[in-house]
Protein backbone atom coordinates (compact mmCIF):
# COMPACT_ATOMS: atom_id res chain seq x y z
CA UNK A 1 0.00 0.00 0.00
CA UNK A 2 1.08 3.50 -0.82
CA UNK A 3 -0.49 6.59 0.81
CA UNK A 4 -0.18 9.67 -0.93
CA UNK A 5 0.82 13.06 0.67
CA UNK A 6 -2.11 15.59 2.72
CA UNK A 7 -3.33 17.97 -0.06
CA UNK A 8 -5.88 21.15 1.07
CA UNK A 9 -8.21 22.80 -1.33
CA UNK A 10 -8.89 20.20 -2.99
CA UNK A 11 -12.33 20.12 -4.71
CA UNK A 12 -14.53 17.21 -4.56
CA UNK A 13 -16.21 16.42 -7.70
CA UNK A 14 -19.60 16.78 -8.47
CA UNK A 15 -21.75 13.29 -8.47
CA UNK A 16 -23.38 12.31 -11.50
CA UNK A 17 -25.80 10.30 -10.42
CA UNK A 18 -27.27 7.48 -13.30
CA UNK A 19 -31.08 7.39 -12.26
CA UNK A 20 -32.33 5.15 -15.00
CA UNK A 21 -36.29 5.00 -13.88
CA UNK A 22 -38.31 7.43 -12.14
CA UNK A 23 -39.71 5.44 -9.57
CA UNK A 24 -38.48 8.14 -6.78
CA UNK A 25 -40.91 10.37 -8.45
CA UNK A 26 -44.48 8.21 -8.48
CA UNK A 27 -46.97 8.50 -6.29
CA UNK A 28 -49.06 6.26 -5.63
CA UNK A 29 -51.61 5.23 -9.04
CA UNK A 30 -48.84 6.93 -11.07
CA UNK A 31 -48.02 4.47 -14.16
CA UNK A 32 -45.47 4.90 -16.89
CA UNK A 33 -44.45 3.57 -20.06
CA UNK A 34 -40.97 2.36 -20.73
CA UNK A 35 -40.15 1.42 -24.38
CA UNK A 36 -37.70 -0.87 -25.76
CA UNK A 37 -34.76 0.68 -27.19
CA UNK A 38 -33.54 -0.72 -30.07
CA UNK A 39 -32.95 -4.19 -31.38
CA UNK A 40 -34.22 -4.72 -27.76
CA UNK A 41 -37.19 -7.49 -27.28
CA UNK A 42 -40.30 -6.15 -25.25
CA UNK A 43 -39.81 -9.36 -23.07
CA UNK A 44 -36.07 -8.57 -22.21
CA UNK A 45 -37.14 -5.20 -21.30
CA UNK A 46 -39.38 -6.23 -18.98
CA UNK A 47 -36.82 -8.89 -17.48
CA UNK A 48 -34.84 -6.03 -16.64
CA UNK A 49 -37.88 -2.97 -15.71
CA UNK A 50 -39.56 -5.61 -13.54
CA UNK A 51 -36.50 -6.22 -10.87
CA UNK A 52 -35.33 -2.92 -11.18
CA UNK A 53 -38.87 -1.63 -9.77
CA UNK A 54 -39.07 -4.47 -7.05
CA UNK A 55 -35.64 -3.74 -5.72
CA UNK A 56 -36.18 -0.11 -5.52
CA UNK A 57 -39.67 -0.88 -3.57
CA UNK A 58 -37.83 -3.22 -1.74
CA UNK A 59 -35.78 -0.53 -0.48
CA UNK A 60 -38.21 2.04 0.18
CA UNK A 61 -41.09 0.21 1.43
CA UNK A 62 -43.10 1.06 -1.94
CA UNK A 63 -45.02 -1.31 -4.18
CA UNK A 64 -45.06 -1.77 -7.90
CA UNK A 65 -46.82 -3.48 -10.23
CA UNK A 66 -45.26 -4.17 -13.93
CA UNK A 67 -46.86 -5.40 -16.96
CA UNK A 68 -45.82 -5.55 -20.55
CA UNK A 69 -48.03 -3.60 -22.86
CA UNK A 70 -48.71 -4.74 -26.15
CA UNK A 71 -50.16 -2.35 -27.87
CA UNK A 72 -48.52 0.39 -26.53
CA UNK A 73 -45.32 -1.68 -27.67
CA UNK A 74 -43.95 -1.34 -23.83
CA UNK A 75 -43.90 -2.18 -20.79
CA UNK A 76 -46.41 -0.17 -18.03
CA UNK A 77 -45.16 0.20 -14.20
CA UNK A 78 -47.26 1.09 -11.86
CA UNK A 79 -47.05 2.40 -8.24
CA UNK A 80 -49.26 0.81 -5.83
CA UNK A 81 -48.62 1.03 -2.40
């Protein structure tokens, strides 16, 4: 291990945060519609939307319900709890 020397003044950086979903922003009976980017299946989007919204309820005590939506070519989260 090497430590470095004590520096002052300097800045810390700002944090760029990579929020991909905006389940921090849904109230309860809020929905939205994610859609598939491309050469991306609606069921592999939904593999991946579905967890995502679990863990993030998971972690906030928050309840969501995900469904893939045909003909909107999507797939539909809603908050329910």
């Amino acid at each position: 291990m090497k430590i470095g020397k004590i520096e002052k003044k300097v800045e810390i950086p700002a944090v760029h945060s990579k929020v991909k979903y905006p389940w921090h922003e849904m109230q309860v009976g809020d929905s939205v519609l994610i859609k598939p980017g491309k050469e991306q299946s609606l069921f592999d989007l939904k593999r991946k939307v579905g967890p995502a919204a679990r863990y993030y309820g998971d972690k906030t005590s928050r309840v969501f319900k995900t469904l893939a939506d045909h003909e909107s070519d999507g797939v539909r989260v809603w908050r329910t709890k």
